[in-house]
C-alpha atoms as a PDB file:
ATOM      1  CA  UNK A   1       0.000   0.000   0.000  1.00  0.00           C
ATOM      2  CA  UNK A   2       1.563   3.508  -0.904  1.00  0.00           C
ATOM      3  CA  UNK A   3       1.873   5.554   2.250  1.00  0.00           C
ATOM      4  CA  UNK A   4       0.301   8.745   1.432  1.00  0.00           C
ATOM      5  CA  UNK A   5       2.131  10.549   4.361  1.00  0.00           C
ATOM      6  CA  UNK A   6       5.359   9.520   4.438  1.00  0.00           C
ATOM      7  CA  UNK A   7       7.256  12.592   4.017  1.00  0.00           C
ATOM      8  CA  UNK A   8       4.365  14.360   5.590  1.00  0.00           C
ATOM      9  CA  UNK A   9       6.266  17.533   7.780  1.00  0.00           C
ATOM     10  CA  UNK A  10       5.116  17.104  11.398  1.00  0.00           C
ATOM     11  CA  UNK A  11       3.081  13.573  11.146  1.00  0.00           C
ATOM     12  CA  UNK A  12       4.055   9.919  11.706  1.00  0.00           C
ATOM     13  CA  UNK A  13       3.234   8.269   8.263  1.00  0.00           C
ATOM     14  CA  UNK A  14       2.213   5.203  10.521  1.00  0.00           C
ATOM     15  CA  UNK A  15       0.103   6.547  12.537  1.00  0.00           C
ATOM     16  CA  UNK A  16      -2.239   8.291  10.209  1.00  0.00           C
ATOM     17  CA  UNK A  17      -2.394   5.319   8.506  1.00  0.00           C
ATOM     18  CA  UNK A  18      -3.516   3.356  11.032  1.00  0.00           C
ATOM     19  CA  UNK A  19      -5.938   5.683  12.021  1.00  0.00           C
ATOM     20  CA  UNK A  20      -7.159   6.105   8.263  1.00  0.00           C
ATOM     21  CA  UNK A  21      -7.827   2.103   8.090  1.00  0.00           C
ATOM     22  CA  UNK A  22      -9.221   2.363  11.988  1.00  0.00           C
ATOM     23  CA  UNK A  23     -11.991   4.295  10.404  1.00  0.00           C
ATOM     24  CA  UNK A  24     -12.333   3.008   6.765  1.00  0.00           C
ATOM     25  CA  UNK A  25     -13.258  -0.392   9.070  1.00  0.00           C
ATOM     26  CA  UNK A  26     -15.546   1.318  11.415  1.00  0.00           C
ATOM     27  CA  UNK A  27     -17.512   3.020   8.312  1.00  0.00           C
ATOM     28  CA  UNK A  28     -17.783  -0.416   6.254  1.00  0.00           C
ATOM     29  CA  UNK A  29     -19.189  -2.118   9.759  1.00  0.00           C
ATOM     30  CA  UNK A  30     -21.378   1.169  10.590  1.00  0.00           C
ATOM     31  CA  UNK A  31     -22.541   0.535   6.366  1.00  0.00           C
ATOM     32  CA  UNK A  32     -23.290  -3.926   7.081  1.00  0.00           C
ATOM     33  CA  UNK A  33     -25.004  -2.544  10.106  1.00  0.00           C
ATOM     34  CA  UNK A  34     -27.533  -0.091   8.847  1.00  0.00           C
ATOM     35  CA  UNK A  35     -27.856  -2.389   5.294  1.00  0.00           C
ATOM     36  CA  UNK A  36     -28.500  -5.690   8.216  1.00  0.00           C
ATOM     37  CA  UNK A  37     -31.454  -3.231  10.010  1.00  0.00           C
ATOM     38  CA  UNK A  38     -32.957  -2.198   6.895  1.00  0.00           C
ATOM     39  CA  UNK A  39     -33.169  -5.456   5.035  1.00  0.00           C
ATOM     40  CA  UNK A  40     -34.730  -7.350   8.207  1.00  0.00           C
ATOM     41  CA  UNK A  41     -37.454  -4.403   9.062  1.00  0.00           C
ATOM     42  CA  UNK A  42     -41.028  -5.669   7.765  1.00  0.00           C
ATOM     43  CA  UNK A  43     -42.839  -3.179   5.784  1.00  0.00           C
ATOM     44  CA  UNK A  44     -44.923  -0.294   7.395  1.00  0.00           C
ATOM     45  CA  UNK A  45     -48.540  -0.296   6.946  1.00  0.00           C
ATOM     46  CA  UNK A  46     -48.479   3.124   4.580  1.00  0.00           C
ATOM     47  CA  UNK A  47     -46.266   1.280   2.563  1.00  0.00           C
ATOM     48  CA  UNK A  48     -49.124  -1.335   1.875  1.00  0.00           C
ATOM     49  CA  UNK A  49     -50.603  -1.958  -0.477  1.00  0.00           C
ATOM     50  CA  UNK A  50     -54.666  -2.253  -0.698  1.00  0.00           C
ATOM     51  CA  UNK A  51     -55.820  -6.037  -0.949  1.00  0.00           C
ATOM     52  CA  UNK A  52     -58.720  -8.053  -1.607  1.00  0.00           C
ATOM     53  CA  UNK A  53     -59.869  -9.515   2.118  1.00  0.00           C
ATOM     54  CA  UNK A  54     -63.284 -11.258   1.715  1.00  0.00           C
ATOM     55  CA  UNK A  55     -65.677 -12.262  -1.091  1.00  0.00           C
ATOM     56  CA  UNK A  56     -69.033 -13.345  -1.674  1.00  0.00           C
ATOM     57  CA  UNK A  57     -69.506 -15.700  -3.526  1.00  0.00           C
ATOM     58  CA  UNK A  58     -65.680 -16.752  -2.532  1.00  0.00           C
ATOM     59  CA  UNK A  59     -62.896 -18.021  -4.821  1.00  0.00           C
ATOM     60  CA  UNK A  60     -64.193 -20.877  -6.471  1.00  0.00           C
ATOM     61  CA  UNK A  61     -67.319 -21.570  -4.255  1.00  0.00           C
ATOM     62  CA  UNK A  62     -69.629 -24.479  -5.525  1.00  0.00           C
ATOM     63  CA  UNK A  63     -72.798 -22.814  -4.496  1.00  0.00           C
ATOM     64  CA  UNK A  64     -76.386 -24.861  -4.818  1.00  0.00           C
ATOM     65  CA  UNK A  65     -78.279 -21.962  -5.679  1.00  0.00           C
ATOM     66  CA  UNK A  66     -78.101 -18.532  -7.991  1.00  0.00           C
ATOM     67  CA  UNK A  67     -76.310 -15.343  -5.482  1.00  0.00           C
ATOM     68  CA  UNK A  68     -78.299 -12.312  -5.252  1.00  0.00           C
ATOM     69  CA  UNK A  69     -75.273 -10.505  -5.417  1.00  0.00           C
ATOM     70  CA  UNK A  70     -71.360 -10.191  -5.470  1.00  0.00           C
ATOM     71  CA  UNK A  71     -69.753  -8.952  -2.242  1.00  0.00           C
ATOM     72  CA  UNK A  72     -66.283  -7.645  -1.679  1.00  0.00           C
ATOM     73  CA  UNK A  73     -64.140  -6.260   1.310  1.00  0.00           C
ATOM     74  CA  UNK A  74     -61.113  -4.834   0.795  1.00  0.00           C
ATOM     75  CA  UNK A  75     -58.515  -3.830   3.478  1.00  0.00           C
ATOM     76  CA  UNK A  76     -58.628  -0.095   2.692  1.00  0.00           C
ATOM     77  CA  UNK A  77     -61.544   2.392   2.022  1.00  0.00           C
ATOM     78  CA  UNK A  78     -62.443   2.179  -1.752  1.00  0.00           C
ATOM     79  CA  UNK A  79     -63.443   5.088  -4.498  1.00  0.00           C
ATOM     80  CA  UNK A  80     -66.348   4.189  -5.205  1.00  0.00           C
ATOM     81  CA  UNK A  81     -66.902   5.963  -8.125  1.00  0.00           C
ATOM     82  CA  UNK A  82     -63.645   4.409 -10.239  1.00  0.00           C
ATOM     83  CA  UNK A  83     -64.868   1.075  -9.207  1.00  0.00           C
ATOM     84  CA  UNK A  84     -65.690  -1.646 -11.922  1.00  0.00           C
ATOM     85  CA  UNK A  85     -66.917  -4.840 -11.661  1.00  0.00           C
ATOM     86  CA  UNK A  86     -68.138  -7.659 -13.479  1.00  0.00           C
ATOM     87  CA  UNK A  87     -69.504 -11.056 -13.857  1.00  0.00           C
ATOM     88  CA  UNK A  88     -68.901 -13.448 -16.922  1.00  0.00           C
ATOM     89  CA  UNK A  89     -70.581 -16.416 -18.269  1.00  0.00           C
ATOM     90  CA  UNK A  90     -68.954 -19.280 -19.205  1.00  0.00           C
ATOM     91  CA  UNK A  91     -69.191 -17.472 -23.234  1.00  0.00           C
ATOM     92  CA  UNK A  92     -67.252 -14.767 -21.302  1.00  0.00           C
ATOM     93  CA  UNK A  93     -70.132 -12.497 -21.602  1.00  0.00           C
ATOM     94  CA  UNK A  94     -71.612 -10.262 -19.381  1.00  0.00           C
ATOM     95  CA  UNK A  95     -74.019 -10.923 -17.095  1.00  0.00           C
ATOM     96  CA  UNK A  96     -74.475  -7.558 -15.301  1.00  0.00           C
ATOM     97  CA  UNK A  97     -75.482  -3.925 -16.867  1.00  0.00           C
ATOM     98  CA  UNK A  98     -74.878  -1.761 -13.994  1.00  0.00           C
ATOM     99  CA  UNK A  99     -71.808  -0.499 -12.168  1.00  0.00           C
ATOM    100  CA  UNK A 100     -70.993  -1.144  -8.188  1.00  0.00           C
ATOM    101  CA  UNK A 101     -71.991   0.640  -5.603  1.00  0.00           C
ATOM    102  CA  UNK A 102     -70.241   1.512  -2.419  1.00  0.00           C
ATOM    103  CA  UNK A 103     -71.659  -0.359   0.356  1.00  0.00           C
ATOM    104  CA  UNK A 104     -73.664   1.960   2.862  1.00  0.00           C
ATOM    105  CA  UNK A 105     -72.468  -0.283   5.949  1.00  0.00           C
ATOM    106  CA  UNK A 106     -68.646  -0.505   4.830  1.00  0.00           C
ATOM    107  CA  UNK A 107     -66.956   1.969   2.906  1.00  0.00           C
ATOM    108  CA  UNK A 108     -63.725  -0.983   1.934  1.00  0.00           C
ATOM    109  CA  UNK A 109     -66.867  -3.109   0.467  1.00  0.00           C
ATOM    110  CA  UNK A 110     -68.430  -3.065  -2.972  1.00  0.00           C
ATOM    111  CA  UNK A 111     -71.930  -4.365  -3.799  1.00  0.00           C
ATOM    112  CA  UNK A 112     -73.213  -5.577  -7.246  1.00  0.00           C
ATOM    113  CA  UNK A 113     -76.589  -7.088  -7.803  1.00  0.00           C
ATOM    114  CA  UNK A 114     -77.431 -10.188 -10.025  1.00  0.00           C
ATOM    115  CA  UNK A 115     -80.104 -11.500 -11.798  1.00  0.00           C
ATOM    116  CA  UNK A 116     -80.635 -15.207 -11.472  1.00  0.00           C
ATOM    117  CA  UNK A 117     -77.880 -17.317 -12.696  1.00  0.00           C
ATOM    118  CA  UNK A 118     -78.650 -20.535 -14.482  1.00  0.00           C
ATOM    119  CA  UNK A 119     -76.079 -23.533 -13.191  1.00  0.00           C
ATOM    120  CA  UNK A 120     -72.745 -22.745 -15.009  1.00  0.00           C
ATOM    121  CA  UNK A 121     -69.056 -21.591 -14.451  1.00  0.00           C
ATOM    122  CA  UNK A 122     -68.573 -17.800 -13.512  1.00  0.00           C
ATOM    123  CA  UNK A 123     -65.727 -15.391 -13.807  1.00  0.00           C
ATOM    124  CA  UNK A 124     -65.809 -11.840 -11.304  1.00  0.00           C
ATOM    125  CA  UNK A 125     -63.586  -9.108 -12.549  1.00  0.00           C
ATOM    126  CA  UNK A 126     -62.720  -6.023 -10.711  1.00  0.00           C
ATOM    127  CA  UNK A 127     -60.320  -3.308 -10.417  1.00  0.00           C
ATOM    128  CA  UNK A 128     -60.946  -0.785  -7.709  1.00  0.00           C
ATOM    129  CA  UNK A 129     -58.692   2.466  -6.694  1.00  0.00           C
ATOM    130  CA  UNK A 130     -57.825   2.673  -3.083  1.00  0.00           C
ATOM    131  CA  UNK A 131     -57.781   6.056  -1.009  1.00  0.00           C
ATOM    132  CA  UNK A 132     -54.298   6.382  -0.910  1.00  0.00           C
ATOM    133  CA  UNK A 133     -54.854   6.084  -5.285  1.00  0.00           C
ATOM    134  CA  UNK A 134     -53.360   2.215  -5.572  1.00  0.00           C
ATOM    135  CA  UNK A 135     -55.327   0.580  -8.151  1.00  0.00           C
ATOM    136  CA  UNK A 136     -56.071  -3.441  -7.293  1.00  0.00           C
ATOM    137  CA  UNK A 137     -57.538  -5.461 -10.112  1.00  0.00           C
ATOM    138  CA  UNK A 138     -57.972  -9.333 -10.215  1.00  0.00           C
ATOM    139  CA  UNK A 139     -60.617 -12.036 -11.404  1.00  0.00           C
ATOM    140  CA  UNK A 140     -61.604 -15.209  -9.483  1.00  0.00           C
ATOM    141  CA  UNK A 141     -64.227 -18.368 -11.080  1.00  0.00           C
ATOM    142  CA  UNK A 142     -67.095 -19.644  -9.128  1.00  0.00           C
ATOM    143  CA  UNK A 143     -69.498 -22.128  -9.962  1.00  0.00           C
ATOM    144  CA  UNK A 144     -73.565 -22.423  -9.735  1.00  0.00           C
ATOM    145  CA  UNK A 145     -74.125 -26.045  -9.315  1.00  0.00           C
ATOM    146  CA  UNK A 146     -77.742 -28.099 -11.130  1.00  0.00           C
ATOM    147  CA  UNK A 147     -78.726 -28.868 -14.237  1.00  0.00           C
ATOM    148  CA  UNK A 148     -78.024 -27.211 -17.282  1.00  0.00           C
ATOM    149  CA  UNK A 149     -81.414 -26.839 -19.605  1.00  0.00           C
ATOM    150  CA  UNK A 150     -80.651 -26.977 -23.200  1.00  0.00           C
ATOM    151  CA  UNK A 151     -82.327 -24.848 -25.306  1.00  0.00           C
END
């Protein structure tokens, strides 16, 4: 290693590098330290992101008869007005005409009615915008168990 400070007037070229190394080490442990801390924290709530909780009808329920509606919580308040759902036949069609509505008991819950399902395979869409403006889309199948009537 070059010494730097060899012909330094007044200091001992030794010492100061010593004391330069002393503190290159403490800096480099200070560094694994804070990296250590960072990288085992979990993440804070406000850095969350807003999540499906609940649904009704759930994730590929098997229900006996036709819903009267589809249900869902989420874990943060919702904007009502940018939210969009819909249900899909098995032709991926849909099913519904009208948009969500904000539920008047919960305001992380959306509410869309139905019309009687026939038995069949169905497919709910959504994408919702959080509060804090995180948008959250997904789908999920559920089925309506019976006989199918040809037509």
């Amino acid at each position: 290693m070059l010494n730097i400070f060899r012909n330094h007037k007044g200091a001992d070229g030794r010492l100061m590098m010593a004391s330069l190394n002393k503190h290159k080490t403490l800096w480099a442990s200070l560094s694994l330290v804070v990296a250590a801390l960072a990288l085992g924290m979990p993440a804070t709530p406000a850095l969350a992101h807003s999540m499906l909780v609940k649904a009704e009808p759930a994730r590929r329920a098997v229900l006996t008869k036709s819903p009267s509606q589809v249900r869902l919580w989420f874990n943060e308040k919702i904007e009502g007005d940018y939210a969009s759902l819909v249900v899909l036949d098995d032709k991926k069609h849909s099913i519904t005409d009208t948009k969500p509505t904000l539920a008047s008991d919960d305001p992380k819950s959306i509410i869309l009615p139905l019309p009687e399902l026939v038995p069949g395979k169905y497919s709910i869409k959504f994408r919702v915008l959080s509060v804090d403006g995180h948008v959250v889309e997904s789908s999920f199948d559920f089925t309506v168990k019976g006989e199918i009537q040809k037509k």
